[in-house]
N, C-alpha and C. Protein backbone atom coordinates (compact mmCIF):
# COMPACT_ATOMS: atom_id res chain seq x y z
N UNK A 1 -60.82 -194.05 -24.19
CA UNK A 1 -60.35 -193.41 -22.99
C UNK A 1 -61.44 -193.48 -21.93
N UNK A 2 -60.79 -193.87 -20.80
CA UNK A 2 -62.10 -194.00 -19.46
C UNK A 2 -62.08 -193.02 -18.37
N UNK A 3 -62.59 -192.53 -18.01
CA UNK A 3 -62.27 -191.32 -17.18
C UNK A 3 -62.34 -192.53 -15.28
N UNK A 4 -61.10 -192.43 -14.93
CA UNK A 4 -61.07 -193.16 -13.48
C UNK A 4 -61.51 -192.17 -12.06
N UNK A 5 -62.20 -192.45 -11.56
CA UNK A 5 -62.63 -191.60 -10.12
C UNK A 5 -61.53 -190.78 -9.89
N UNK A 6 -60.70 -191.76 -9.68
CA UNK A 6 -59.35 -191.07 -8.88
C UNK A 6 -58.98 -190.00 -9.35
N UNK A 7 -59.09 -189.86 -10.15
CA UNK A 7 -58.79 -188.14 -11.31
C UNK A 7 -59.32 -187.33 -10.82
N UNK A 8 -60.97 -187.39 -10.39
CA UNK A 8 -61.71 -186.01 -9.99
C UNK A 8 -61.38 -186.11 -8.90
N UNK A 9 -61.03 -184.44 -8.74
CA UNK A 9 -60.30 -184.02 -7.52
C UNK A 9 -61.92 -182.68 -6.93
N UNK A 10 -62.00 -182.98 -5.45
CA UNK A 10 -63.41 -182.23 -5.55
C UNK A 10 -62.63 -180.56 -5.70
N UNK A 11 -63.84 -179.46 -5.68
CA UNK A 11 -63.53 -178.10 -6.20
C UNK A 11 -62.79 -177.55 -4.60
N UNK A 12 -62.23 -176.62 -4.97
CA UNK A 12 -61.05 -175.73 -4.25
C UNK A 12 -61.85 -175.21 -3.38
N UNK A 13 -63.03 -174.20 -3.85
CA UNK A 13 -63.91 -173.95 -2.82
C UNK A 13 -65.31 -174.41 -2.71
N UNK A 14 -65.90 -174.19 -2.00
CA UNK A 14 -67.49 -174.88 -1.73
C UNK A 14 -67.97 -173.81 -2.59
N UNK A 15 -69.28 -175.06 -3.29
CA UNK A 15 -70.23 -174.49 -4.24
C UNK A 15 -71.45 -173.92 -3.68
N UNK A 16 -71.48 -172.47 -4.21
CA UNK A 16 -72.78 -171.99 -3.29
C UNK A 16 -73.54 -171.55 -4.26
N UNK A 17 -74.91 -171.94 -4.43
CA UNK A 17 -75.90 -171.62 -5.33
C UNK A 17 -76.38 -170.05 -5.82
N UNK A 18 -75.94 -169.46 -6.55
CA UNK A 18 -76.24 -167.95 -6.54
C UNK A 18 -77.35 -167.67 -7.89
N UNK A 19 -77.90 -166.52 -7.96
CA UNK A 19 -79.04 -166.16 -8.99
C UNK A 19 -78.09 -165.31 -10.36
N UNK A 20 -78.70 -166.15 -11.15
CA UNK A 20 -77.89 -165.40 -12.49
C UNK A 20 -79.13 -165.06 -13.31
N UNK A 21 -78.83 -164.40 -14.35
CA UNK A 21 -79.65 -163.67 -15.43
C UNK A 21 -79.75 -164.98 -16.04
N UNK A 22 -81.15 -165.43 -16.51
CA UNK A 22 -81.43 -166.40 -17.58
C UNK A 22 -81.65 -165.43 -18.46
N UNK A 23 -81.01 -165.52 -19.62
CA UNK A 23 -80.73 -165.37 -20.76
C UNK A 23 -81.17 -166.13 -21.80
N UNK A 24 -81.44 -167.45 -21.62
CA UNK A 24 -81.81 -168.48 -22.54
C UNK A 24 -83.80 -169.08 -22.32
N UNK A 25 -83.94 -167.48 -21.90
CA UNK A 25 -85.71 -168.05 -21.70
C UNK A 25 -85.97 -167.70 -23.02
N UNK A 26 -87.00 -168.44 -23.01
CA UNK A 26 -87.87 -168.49 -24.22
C UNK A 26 -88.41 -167.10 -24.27
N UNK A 27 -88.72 -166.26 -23.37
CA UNK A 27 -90.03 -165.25 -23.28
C UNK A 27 -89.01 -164.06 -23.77
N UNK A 28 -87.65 -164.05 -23.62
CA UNK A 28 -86.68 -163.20 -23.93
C UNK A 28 -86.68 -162.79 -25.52
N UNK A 29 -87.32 -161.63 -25.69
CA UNK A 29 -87.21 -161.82 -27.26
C UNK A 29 -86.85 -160.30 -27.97
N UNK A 30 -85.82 -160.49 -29.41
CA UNK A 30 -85.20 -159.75 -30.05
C UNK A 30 -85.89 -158.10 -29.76
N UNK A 31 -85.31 -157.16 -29.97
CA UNK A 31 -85.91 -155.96 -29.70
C UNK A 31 -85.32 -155.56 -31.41
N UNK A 32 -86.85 -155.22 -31.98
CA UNK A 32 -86.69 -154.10 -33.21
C UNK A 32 -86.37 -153.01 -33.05
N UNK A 33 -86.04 -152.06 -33.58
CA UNK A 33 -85.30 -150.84 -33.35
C UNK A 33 -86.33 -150.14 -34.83
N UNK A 34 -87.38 -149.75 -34.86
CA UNK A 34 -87.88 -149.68 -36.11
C UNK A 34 -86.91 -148.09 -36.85
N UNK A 35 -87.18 -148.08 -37.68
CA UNK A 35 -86.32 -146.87 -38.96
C UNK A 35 -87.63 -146.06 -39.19
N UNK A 36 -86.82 -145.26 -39.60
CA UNK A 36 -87.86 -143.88 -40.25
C UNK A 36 -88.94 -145.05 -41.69
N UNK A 37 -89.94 -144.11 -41.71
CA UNK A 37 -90.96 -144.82 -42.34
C UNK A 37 -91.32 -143.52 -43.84
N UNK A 38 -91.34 -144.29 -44.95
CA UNK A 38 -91.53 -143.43 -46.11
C UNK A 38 -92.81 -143.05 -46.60
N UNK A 39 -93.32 -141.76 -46.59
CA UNK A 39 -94.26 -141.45 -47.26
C UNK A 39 -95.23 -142.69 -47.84
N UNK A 40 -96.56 -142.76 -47.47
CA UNK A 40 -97.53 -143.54 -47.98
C UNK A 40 -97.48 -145.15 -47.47
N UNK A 41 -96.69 -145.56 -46.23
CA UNK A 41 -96.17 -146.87 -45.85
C UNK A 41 -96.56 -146.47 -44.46
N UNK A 42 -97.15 -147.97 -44.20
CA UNK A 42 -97.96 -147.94 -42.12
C UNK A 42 -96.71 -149.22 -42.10
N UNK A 43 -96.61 -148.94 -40.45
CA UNK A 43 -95.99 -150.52 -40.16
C UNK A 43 -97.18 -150.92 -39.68
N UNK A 44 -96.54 -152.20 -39.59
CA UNK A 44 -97.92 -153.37 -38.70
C UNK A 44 -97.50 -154.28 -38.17
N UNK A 45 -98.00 -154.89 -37.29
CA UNK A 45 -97.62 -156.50 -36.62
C UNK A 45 -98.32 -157.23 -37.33
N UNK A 46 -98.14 -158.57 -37.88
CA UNK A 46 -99.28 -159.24 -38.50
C UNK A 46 -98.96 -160.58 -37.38
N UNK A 47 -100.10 -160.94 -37.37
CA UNK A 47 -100.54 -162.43 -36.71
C UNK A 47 -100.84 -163.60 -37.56
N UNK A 48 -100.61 -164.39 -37.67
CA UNK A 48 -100.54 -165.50 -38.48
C UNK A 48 -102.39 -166.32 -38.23
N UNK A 49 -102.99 -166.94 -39.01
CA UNK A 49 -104.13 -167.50 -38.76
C UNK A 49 -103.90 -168.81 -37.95
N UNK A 50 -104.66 -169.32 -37.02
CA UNK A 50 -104.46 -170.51 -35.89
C UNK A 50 -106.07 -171.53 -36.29
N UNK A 51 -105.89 -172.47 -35.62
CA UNK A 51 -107.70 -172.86 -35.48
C UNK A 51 -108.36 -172.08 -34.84
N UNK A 52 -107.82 -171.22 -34.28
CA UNK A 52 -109.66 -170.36 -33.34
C UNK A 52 -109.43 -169.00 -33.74
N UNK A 53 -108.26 -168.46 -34.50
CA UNK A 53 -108.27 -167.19 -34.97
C UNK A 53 -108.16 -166.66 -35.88
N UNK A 54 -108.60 -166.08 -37.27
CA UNK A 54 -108.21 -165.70 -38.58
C UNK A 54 -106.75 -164.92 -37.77
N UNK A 55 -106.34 -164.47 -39.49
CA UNK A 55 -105.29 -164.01 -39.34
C UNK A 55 -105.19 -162.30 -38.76
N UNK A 56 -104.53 -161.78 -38.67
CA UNK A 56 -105.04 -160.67 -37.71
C UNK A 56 -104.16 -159.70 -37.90
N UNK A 57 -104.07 -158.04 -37.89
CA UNK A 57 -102.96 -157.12 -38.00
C UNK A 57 -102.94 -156.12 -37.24
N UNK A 58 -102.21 -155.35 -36.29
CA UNK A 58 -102.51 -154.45 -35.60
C UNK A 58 -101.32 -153.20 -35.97
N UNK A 59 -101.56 -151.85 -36.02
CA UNK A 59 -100.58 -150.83 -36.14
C UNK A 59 -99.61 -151.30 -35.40
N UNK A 60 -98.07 -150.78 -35.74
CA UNK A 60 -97.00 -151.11 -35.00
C UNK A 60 -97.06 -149.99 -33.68
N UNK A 61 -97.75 -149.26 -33.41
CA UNK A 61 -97.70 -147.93 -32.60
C UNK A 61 -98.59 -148.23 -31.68
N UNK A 62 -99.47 -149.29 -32.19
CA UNK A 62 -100.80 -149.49 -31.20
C UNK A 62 -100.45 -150.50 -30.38
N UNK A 63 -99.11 -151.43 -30.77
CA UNK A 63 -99.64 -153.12 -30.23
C UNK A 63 -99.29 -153.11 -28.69
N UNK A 64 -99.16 -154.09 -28.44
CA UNK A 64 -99.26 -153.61 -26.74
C UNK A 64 -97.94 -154.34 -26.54
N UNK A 65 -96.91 -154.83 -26.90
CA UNK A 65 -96.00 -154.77 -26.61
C UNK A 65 -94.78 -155.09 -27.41
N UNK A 66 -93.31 -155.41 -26.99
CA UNK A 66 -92.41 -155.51 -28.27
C UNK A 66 -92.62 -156.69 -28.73
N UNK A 67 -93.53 -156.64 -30.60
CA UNK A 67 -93.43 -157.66 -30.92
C UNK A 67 -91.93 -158.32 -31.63
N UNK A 68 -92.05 -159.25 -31.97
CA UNK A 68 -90.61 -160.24 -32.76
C UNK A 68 -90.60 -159.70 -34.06
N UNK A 69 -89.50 -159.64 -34.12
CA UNK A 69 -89.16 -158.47 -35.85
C UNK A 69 -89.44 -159.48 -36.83
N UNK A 70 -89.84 -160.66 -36.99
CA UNK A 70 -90.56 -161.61 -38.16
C UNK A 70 -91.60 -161.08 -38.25
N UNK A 71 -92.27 -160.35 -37.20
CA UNK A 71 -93.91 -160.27 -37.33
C UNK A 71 -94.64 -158.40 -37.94
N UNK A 72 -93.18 -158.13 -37.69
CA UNK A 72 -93.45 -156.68 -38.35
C UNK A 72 -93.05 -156.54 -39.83
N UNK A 73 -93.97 -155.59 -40.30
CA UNK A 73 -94.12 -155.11 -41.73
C UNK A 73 -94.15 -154.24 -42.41
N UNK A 74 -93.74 -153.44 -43.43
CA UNK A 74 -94.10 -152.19 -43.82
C UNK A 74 -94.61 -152.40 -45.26
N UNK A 75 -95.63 -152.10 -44.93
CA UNK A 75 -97.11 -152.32 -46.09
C UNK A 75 -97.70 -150.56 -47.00
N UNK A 76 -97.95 -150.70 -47.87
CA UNK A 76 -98.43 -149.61 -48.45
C UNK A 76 -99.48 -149.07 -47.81
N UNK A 77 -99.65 -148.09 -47.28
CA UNK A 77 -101.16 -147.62 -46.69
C UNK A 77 -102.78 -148.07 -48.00
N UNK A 78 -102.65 -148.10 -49.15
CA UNK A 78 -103.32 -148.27 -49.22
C UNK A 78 -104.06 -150.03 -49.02
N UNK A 79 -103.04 -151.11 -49.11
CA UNK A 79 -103.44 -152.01 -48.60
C UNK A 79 -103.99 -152.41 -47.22
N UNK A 80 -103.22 -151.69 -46.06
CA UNK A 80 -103.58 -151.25 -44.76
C UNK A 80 -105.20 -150.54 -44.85
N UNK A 81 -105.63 -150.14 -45.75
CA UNK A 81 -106.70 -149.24 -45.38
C UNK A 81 -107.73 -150.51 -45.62
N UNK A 82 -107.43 -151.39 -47.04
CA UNK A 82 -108.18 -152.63 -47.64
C UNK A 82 -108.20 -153.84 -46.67
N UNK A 83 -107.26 -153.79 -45.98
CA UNK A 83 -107.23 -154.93 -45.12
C UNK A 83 -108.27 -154.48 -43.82
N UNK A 84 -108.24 -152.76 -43.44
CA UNK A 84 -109.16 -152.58 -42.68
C UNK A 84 -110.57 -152.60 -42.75
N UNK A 85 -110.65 -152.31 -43.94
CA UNK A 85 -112.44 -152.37 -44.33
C UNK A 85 -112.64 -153.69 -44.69
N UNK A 86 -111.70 -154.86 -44.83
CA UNK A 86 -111.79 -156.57 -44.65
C UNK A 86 -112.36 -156.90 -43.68
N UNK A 87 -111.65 -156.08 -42.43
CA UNK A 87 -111.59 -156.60 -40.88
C UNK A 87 -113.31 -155.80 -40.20
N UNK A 88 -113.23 -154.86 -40.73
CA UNK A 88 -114.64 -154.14 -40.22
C UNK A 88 -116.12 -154.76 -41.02
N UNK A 89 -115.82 -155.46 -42.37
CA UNK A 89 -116.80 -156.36 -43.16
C UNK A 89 -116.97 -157.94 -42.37
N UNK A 90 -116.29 -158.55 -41.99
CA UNK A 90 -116.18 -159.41 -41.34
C UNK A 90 -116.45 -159.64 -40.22
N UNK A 91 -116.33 -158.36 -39.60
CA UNK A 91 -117.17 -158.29 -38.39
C UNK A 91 -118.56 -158.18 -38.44
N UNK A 92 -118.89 -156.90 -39.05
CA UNK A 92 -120.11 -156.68 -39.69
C UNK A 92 -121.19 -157.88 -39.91
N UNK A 93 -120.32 -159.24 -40.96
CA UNK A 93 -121.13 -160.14 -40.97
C UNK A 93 -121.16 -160.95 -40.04
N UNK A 94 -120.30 -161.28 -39.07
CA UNK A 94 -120.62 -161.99 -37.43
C UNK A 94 -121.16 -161.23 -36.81
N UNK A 95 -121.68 -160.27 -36.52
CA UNK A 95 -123.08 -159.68 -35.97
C UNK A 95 -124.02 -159.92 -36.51
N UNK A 96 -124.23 -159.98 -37.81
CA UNK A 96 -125.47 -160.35 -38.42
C UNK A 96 -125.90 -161.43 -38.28
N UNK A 97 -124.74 -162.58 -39.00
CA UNK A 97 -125.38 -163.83 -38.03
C UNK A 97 -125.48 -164.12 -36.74
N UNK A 98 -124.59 -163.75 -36.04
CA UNK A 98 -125.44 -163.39 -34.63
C UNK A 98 -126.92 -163.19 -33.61
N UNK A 99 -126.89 -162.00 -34.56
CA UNK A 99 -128.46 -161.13 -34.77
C UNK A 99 -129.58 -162.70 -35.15
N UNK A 100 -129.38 -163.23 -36.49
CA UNK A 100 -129.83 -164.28 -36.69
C UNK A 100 -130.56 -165.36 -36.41
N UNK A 101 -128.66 -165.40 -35.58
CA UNK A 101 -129.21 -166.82 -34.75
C UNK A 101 -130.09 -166.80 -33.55
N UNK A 102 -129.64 -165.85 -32.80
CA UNK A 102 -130.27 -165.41 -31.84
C UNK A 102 -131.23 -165.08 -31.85
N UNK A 103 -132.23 -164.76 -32.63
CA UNK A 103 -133.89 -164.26 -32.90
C UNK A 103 -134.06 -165.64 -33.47
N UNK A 104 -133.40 -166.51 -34.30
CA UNK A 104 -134.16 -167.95 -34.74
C UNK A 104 -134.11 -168.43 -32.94
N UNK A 105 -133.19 -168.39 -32.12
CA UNK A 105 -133.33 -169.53 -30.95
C UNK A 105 -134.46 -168.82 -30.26
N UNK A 106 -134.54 -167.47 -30.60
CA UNK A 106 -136.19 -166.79 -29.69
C UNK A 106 -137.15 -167.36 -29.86
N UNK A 107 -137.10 -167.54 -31.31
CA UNK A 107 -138.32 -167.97 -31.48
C UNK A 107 -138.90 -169.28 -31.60
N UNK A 108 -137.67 -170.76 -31.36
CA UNK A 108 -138.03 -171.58 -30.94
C UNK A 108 -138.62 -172.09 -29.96
């Protein structure tokens, strides 16, 4: 089947360019509705590890904005507490080498 010119008939009225809701942006994203939370359980956002960032977790109460409901979690507090004294050890030791390096380049 060929579609012939002669068929399209132009529109009834003139087309005038107007502003609509994009709906189909990327930046548009799901809204969690979080639920009551049970005795001894934190939520969290978790961040996935990248090349320039370990992996990363922030309270769901703290994060700074609505994250994507893949990325939220409800974790036992006591793992939440282990993952925090991970995150405060790890720091701990990038200051030290820090400290380190920085007094070895002094003293070159």
């Amino acid at each position: 089947m060929f579609l012939d010119p002669a068929d399209l008939a132009p529109p009834l009225r003139p087309l005038v360019p107007r502003l609509t809701k994009m709906t189909d942006r990327p930046g548009v994203m799901p809204r969690y509705k979080p639920g009551p939370l049970a005795e001894g359980i934190v939520r969290v956002v978790l961040t996935p590890a990248d090349y320039e960032n370990p992996a990363d977790f922030t309270l769901y109460d703290e994060y700074w904005t609505t994250p994507e409901p893949y990325r939220v979690f409800d974790v036992p507090a006591e793992q939440y507490e282990r993952w925090k004294a991970a995150k405060a050890a790890f720091s701990a030791m990038g200051e030290e080498i820090d400290a380190l390096v920085s007094e070895s380049a002094r003293q070159a």
